[in-house]
Protein backbone atom coordinates (compact mmCIF):
# COMPACT_ATOMS: atom_id res chain seq x y z
CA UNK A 1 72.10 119.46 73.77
CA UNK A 2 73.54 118.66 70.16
CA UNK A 3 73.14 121.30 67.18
CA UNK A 4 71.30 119.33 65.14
CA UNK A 5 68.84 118.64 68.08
CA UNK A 6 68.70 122.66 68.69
CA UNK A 7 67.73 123.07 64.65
CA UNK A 8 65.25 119.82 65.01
CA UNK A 9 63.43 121.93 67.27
CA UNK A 10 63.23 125.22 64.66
CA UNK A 11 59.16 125.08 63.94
CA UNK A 12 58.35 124.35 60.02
CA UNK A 13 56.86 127.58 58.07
CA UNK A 14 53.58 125.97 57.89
CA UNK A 15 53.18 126.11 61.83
CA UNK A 16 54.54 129.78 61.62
CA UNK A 17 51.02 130.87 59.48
CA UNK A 18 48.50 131.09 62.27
CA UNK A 19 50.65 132.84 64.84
CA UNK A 20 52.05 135.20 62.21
CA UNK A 21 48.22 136.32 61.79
CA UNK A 22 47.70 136.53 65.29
CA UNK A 23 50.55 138.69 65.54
CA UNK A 24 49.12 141.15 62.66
CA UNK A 25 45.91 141.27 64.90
CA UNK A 26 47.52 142.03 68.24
CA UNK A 27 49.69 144.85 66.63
CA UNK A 28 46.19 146.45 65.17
CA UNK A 29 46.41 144.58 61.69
CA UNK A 30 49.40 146.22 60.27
CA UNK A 31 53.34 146.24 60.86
CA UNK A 32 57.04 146.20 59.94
CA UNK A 33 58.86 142.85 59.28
CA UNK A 34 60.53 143.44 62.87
CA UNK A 35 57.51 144.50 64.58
CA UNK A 36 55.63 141.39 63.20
CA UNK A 37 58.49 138.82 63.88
CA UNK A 38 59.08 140.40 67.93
CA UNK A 39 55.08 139.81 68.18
CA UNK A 40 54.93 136.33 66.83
CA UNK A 41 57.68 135.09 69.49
CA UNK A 42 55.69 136.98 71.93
CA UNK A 43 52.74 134.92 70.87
CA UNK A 44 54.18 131.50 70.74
CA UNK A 45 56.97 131.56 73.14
CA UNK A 46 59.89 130.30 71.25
CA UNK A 47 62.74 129.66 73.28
CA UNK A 48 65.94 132.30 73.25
CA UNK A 49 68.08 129.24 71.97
CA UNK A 50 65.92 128.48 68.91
CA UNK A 51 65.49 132.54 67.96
CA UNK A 52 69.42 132.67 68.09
CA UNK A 53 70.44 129.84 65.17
CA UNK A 54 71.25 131.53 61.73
CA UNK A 55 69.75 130.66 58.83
CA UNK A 56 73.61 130.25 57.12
CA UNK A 57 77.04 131.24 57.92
CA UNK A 58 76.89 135.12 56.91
CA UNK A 59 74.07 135.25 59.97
CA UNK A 60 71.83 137.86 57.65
CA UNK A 61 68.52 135.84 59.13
CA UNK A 62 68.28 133.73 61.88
CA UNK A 63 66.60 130.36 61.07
CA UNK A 64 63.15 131.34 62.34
CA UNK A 65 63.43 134.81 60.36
CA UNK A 66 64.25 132.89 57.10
CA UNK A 67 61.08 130.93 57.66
CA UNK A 68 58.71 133.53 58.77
CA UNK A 69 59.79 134.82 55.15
CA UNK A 70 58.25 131.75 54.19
CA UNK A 71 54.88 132.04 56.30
CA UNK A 72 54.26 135.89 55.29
CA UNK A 73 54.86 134.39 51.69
CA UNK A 74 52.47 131.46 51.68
CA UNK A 75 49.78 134.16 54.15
CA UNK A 76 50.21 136.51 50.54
CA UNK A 77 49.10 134.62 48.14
CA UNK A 78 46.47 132.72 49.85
CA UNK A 79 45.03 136.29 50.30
CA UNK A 80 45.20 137.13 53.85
CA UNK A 81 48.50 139.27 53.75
CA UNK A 82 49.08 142.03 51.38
CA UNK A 83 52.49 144.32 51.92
CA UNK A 84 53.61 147.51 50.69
CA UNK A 85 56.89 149.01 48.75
CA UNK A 86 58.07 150.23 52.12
CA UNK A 87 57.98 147.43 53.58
CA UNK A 88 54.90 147.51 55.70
CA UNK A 89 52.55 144.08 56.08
CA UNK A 90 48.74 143.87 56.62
CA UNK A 91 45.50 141.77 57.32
CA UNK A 92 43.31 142.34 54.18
CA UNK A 93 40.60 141.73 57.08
CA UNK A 94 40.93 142.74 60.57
CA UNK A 95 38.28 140.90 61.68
CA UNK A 96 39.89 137.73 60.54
CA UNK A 97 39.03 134.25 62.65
CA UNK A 98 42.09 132.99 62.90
CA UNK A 99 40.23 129.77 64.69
CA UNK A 100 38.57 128.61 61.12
CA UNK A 101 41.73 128.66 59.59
CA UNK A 102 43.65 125.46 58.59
CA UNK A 103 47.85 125.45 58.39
CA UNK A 104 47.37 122.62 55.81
CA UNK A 105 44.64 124.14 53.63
CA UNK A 106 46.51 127.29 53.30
CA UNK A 107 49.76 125.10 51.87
CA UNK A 108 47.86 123.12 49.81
CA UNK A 109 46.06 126.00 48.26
CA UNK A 110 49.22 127.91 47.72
CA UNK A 111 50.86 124.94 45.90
CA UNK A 112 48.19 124.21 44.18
CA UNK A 113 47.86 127.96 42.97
CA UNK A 114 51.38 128.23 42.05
CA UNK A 115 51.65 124.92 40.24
CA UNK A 116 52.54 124.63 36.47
CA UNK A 117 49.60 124.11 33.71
CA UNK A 118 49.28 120.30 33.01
CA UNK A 119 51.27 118.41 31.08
CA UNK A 120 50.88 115.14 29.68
CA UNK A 121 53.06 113.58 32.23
CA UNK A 122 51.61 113.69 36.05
CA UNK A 123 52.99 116.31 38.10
CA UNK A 124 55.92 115.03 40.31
CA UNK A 125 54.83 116.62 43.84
CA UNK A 126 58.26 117.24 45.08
CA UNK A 127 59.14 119.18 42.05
CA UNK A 128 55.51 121.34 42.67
CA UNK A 129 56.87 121.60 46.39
CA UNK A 130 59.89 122.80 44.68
CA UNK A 131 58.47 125.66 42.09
CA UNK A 132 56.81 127.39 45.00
CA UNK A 133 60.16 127.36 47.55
CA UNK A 134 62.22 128.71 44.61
CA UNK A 135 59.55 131.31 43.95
CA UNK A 136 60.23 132.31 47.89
CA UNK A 137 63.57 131.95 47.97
CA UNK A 138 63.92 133.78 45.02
CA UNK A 139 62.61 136.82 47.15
CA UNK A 140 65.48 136.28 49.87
CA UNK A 141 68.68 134.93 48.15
CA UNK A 142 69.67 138.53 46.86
CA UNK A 143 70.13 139.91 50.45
CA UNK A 144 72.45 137.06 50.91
CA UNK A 145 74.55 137.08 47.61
CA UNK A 146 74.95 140.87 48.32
CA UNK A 147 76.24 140.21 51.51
CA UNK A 148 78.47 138.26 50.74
CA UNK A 149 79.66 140.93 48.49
CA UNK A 150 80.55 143.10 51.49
CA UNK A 151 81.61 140.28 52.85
CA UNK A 152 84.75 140.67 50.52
CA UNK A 153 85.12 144.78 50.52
CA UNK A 154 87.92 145.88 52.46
CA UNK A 155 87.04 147.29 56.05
CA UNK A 156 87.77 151.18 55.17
CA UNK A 157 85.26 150.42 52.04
CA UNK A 158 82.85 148.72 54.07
CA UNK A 159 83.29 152.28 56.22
CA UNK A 160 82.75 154.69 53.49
CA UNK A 161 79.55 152.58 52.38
CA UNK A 162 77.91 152.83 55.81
CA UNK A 163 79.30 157.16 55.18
CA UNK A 164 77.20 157.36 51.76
CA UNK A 165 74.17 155.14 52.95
CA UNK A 166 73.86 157.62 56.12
CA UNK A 167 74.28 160.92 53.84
CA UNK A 168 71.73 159.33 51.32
CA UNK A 169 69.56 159.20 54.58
CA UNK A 170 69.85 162.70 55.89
CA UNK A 171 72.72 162.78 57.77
CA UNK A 172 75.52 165.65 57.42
CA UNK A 173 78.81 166.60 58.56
CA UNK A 174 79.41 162.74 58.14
CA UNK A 175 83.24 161.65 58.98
CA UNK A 176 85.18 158.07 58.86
CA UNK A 177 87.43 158.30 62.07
CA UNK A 178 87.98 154.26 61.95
CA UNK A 179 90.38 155.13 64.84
CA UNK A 180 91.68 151.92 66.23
CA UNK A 181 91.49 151.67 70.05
CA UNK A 182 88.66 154.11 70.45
CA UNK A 183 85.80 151.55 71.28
CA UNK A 184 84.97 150.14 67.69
CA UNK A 185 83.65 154.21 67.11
CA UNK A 186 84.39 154.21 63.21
CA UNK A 187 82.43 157.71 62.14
CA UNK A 188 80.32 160.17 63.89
CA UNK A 189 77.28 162.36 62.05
CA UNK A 190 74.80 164.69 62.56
CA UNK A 191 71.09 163.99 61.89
CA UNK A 192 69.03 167.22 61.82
CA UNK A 193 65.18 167.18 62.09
CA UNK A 194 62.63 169.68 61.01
CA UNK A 195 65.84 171.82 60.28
CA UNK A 196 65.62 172.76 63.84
CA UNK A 197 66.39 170.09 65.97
CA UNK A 198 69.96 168.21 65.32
CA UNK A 199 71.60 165.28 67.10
CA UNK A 200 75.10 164.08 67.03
CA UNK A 201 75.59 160.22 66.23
CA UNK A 202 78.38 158.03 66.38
CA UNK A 203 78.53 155.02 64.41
CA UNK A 204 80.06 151.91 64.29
CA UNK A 205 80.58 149.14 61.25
CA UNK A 206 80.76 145.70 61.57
CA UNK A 207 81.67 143.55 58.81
CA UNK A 208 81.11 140.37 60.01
CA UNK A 209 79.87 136.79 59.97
CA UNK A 210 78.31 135.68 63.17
CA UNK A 211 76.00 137.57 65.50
CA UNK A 212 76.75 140.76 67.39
CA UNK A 213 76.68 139.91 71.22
CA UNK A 214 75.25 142.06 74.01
CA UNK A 215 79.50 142.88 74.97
CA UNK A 216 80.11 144.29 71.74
CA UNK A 217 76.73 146.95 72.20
CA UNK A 218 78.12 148.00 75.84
CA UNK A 219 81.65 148.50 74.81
CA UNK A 220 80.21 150.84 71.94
CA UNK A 221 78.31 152.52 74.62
CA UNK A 222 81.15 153.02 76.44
CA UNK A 223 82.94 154.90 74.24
CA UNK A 224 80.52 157.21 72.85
CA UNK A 225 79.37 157.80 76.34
CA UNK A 226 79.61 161.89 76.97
CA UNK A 227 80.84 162.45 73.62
CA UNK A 228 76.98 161.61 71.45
CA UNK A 229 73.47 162.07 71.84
CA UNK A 230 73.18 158.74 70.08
CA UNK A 231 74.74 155.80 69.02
CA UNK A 232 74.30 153.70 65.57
CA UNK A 233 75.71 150.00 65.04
CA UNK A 234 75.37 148.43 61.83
CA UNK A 235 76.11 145.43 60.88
CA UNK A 236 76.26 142.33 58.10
CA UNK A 237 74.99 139.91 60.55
CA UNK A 238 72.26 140.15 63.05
CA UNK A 239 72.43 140.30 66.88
CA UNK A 240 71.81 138.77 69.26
CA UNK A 241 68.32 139.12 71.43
CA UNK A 242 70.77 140.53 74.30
CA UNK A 243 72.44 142.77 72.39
CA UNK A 244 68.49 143.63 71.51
CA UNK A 245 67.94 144.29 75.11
CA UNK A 246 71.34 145.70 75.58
CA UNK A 247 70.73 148.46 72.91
CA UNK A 248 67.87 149.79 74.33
CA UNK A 249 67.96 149.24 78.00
CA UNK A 250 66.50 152.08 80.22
CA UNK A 251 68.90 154.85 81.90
CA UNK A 252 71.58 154.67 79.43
CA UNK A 253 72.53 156.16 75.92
CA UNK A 254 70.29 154.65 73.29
CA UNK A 255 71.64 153.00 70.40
CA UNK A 256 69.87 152.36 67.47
CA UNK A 257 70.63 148.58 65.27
CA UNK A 258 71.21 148.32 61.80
CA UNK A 259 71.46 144.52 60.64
CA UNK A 260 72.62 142.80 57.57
CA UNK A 261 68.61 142.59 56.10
CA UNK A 262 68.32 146.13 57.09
CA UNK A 263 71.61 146.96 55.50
CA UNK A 264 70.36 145.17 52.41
CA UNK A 265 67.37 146.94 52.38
CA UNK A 266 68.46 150.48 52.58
CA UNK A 267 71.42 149.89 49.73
CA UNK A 268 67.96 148.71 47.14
CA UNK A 269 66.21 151.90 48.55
CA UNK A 270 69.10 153.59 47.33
CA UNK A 271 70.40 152.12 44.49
CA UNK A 272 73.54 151.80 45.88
CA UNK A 273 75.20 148.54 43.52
CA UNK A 274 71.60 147.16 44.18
CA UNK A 275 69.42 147.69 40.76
CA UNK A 276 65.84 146.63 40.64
CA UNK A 277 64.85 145.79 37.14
CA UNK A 278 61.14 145.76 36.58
CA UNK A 279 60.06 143.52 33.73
CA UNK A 280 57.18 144.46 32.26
CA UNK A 281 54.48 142.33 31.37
CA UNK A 282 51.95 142.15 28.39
CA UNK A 283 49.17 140.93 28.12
CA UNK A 284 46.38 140.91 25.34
CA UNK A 285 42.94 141.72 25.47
CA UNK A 286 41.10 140.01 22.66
CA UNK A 287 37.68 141.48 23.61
CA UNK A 288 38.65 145.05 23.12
CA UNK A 289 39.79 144.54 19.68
CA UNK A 290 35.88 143.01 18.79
CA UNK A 291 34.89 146.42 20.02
CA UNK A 292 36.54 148.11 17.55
């Protein structure tokens, strides 16, 4: 089968909306991006091939990622979807019917919400449909221009970033090894919880473009085999559903996956050459001042 017959077969946003809700409902009305995403191709039964295509070359999001972006988006501001600063999404209602809902409706609505005040010229739909994907997209692009920041690092950099991000998260007695030879181990840790319990951790950094394969996870595992209580790969890309499966298959050493949107996230959690600038708004109440 041709590529462009594999990405023909990638279903639109707007057919994402309805199973993205039925996801939130079978996972008790409330979940991470990665908890929601896992449940919606549980619920619709996309095929490995399509979940595997990347959005663009630096692989942060996989095509159906990028446009499940889109759905929770679109779910937002027609009021069914609300999401927290960590990162956590919910049904406004549980008891939502998902079966009186309308794909179409819930576009329309949104683009009609979001669309410019008149003018005296009519409004040109495909720049509406426009406005509204920029406001999305505007909400995704960063994770992708930063990447392709450390895209450009050098590898020991890229090494000493994943060092900081784990000390801003806890970790201590953190060391770069980056010994060449020794099974792609770069750094090992220790992560200590409660201030009782403490676990040794090697790690591993990627800097790459494509997705991490299901070979890449065992021959991780291999070498930290023995030698770790746990094992940490992170990455700029994504990876793939095997290396999914791979990374947490039963009887051996698990290893837990950090990926490029993850990556992106914890460097704006931690202001680490990620700043979030809050503009403020103002707005006037003329009322109050009649009050007076």
């Amino acid at each position: 089968m041709g590529r462009k017959k594999i990405h023909d077969k990638v279903p639109t946003y707007d057919k994402m909306l309805i199973p993205t809700l039925e996801a939130l409902k079978r996972l008790g009305g409330s979940g991470s991006i990665d908890e929601i995403n896992e449940k919606v191709y549980e619920v619709t039964g996309y095929d490995e091939e399509i979940l595997e295509i990347p959005h663009d070359e630096n692989g942060v999001q996989t095509k159906v990622e990028y446009r499940l972006a889109w759905a929770r988006t679109y779910l937002k501001k027609y009021g069914l979807l609300e999401n927290s600063s960590r990162g956590i999404w919910a049904l406004v209602d549980n008891e939502i019917d998902t079966s009186k809902l309308n794909s179409d409706e819930i576009v329309r609505y949104v683009r009609e919400k979001t669309r410019k005040p008149k003018t005296d010229k009519p409004k040109n739909p495909k720049l509406q449909n426009e406005e509204v994907e920029d406001e999305i997209e505007d909400q995704i692009d960063w994770k992708e221009n930063l990447i392709s920041v450390l895209l450009k690092i050098d590898p020991s950099a890229f090494e000493r970033l994943c060092q900081r991000i784990l000390r801003e998260s806890g970790f201590i007695q953190v060391e770069v090894t980056g010994k060449s030879g020794d099974g792609g181990i770069d750094g090992k840790g220790i992560v200590r919880i409660n201030g009782f319990l403490s676990f040794h951790v090697f790690f591993q950094c990627k800097r790459y473009k494509g997705s991490v394969s299901s070979g890449d996870v065992r021959d991780f595992r291999g070498a930290m085999q023995g030698r770790a209580d746990k094992g940490l790969f992170i990455t700029t890309s994504n990876f793939t559903r095997e290396a999914i499966k791979e990374a947490s298959r039963d009887g051996a050493p698990p290893i837990d996956l950090i990926d490029g949107e993850q990556l992106c996230n914890k460097l704006k959690e931690f202001n680490l050459g990620v700043k979030t600038e809050l503009i403020e708004d103002i707005s006037i109440n003329p009322e109050w001042f009649d009050k007076i």
